[in-house]
Protein backbone atom coordinates (compact mmCIF):
# COMPACT_ATOMS: atom_id res chain seq x y z
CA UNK A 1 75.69 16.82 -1.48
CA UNK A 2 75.69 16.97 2.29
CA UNK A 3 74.68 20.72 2.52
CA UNK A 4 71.73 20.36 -0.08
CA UNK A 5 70.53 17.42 2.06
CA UNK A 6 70.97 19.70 5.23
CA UNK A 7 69.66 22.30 3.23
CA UNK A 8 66.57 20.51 2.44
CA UNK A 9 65.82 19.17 5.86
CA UNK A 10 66.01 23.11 7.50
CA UNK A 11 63.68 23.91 4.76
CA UNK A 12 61.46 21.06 5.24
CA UNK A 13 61.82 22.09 9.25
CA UNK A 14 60.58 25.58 8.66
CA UNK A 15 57.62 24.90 5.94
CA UNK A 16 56.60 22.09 8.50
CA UNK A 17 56.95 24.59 11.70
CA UNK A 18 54.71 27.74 9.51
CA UNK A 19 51.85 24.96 8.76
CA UNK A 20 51.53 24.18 12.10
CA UNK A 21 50.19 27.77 13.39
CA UNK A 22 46.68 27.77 12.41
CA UNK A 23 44.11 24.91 12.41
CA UNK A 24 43.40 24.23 8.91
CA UNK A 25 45.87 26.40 7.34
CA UNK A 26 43.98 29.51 8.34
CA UNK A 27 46.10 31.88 10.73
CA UNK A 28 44.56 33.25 13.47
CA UNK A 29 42.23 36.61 11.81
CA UNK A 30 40.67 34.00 9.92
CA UNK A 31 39.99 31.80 12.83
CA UNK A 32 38.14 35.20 13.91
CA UNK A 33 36.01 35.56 10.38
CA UNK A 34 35.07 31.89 10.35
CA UNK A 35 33.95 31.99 13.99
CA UNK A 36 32.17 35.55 13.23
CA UNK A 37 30.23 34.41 10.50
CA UNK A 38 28.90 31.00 12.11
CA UNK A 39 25.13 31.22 11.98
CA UNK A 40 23.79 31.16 15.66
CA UNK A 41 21.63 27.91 16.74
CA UNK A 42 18.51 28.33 18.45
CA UNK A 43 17.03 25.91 20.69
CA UNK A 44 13.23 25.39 22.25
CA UNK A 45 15.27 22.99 25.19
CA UNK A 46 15.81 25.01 28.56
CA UNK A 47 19.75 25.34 28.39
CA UNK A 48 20.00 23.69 32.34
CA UNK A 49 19.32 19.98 32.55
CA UNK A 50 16.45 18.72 34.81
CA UNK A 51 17.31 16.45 37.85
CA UNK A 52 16.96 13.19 38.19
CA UNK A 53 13.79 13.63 40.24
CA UNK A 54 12.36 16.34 37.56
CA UNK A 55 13.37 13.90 35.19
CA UNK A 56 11.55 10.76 36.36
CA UNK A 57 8.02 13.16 37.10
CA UNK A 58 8.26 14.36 33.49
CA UNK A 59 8.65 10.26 32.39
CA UNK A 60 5.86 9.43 34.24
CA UNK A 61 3.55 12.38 33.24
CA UNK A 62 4.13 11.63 30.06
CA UNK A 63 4.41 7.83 29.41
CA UNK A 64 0.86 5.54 29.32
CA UNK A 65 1.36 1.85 31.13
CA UNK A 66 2.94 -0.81 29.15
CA UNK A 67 0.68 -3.47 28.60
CA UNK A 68 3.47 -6.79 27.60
CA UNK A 69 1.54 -8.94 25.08
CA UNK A 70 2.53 -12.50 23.45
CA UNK A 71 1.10 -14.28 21.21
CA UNK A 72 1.93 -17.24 19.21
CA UNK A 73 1.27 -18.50 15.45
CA UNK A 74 0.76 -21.50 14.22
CA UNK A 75 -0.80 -23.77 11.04
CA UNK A 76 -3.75 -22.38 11.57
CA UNK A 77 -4.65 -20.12 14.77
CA UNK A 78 -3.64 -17.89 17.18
CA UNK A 79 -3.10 -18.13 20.71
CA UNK A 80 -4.37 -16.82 22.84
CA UNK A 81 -7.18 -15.45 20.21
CA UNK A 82 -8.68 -13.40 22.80
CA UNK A 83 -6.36 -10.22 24.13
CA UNK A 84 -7.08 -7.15 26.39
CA UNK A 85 -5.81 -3.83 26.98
CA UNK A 86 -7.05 -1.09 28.68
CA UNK A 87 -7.46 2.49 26.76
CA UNK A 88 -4.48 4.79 26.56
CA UNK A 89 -2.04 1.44 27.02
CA UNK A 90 0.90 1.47 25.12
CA UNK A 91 0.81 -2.35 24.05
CA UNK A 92 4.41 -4.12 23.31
CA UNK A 93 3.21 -7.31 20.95
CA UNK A 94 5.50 -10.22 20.45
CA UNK A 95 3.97 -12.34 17.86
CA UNK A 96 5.99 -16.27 17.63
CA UNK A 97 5.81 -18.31 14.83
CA UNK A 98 6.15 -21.73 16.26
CA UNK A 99 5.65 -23.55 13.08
CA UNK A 100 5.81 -21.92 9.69
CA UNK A 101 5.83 -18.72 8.21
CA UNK A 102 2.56 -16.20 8.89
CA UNK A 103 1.85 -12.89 8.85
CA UNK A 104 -0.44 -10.89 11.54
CA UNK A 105 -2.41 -7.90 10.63
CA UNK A 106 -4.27 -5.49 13.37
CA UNK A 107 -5.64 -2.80 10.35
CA UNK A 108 -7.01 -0.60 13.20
CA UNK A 109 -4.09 0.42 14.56
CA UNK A 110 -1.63 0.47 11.32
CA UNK A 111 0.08 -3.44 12.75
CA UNK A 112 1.10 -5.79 9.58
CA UNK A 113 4.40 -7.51 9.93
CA UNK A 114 5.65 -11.23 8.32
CA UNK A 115 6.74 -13.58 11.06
CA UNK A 116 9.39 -15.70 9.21
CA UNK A 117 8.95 -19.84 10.56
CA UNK A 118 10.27 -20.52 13.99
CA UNK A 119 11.13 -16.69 14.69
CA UNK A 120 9.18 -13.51 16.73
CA UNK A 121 8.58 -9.67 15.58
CA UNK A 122 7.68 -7.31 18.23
CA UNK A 123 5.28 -4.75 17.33
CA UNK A 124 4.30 -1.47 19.34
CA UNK A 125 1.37 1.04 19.22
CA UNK A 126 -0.44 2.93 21.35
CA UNK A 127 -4.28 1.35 22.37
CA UNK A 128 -6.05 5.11 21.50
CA UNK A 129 -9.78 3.29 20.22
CA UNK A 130 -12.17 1.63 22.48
CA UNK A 131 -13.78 -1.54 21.33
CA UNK A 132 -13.23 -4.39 19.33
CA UNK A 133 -10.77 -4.82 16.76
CA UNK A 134 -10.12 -8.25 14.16
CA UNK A 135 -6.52 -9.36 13.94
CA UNK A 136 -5.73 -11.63 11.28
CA UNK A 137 -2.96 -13.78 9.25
CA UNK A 138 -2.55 -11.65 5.66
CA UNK A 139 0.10 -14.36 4.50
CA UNK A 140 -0.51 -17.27 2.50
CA UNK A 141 1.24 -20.29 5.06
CA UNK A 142 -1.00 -23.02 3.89
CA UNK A 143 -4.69 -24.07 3.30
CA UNK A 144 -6.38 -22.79 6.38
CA UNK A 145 -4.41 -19.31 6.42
CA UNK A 146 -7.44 -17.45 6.26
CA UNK A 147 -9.09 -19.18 9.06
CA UNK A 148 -6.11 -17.31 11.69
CA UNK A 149 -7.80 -14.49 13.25
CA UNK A 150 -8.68 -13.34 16.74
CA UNK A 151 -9.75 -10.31 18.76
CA UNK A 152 -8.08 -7.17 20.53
CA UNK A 153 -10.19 -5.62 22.88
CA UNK A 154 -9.59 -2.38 24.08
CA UNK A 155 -11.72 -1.63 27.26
């Protein structure tokens, strides 16, 4: 019983030591074929990294000021009613629901979001349209609801 027990472990030892020479099971001419028939990957991105200089030029080139908006909700207005950004802006809205449930709507530049009661949603979209442009409260939150509008004006 003591040899079939040895005998088993030395097996066990050399099945465990002939798994172990390839990843996966695969010895090492199939490592070869697997890596061979990998499809290449191109990419439009230069292959060396820009510096941190390079980096912040291309960040500023590209990116429009960030005009920081808030505006709060409640039964039955906004405030302020009245905003302005300047053309191009990329406008960061936080709208506060001090009271009870609302909604705000800005159709002109694709903004509709619920405010839940006594919470904020933050809202961002680029200012690309010059003039003026209704915002308005498209949930039911009580009698006046439809009296909460105001104005964005992009200048």
């Amino acid at each position: 019983m003591k040899w079939f027990i040895f005998a088993m472990l030395v097996l066990s030892c050399m099945l465990a030591a002939g798994c172990g020479s390839g990843i996966g099971g695969l010895d090492s001419s199939e490592k070869e074929i697997v890596v061979a028939t990998m499809p290449a990957v191109e990419s439009d991105q230069e292959s060396v990294p820009p510096t941190a200089a390079e980096a912040e030029e291309e960040i500023a080139e590209d990116s429009h000021p960030l005009s920081i908006i808030s505006i709060n909700a409640y039964q039955f207005a906004y405030e302020p009613d009245r905003v302005v950004v300047r053309y191009g802006d990329d406008v960061l809205l936080t709208v506060t629901s001090l009271d009870v449930g609302c909604g705000f709507a800005l159709p002109d530049f694709g903004v509709n979001v619920r405010v839940p009661a006594e919470e904020s949603v933050q809202v961002r979209f680029t200012a690309d349209r010059m003039g003026e442009f209704g915002f308005f409260n498209p949930v039911y939150s009580g009698r006046g609801w439809k009296d909460m509008e105001g104005k964005l004006v992009v200048e």
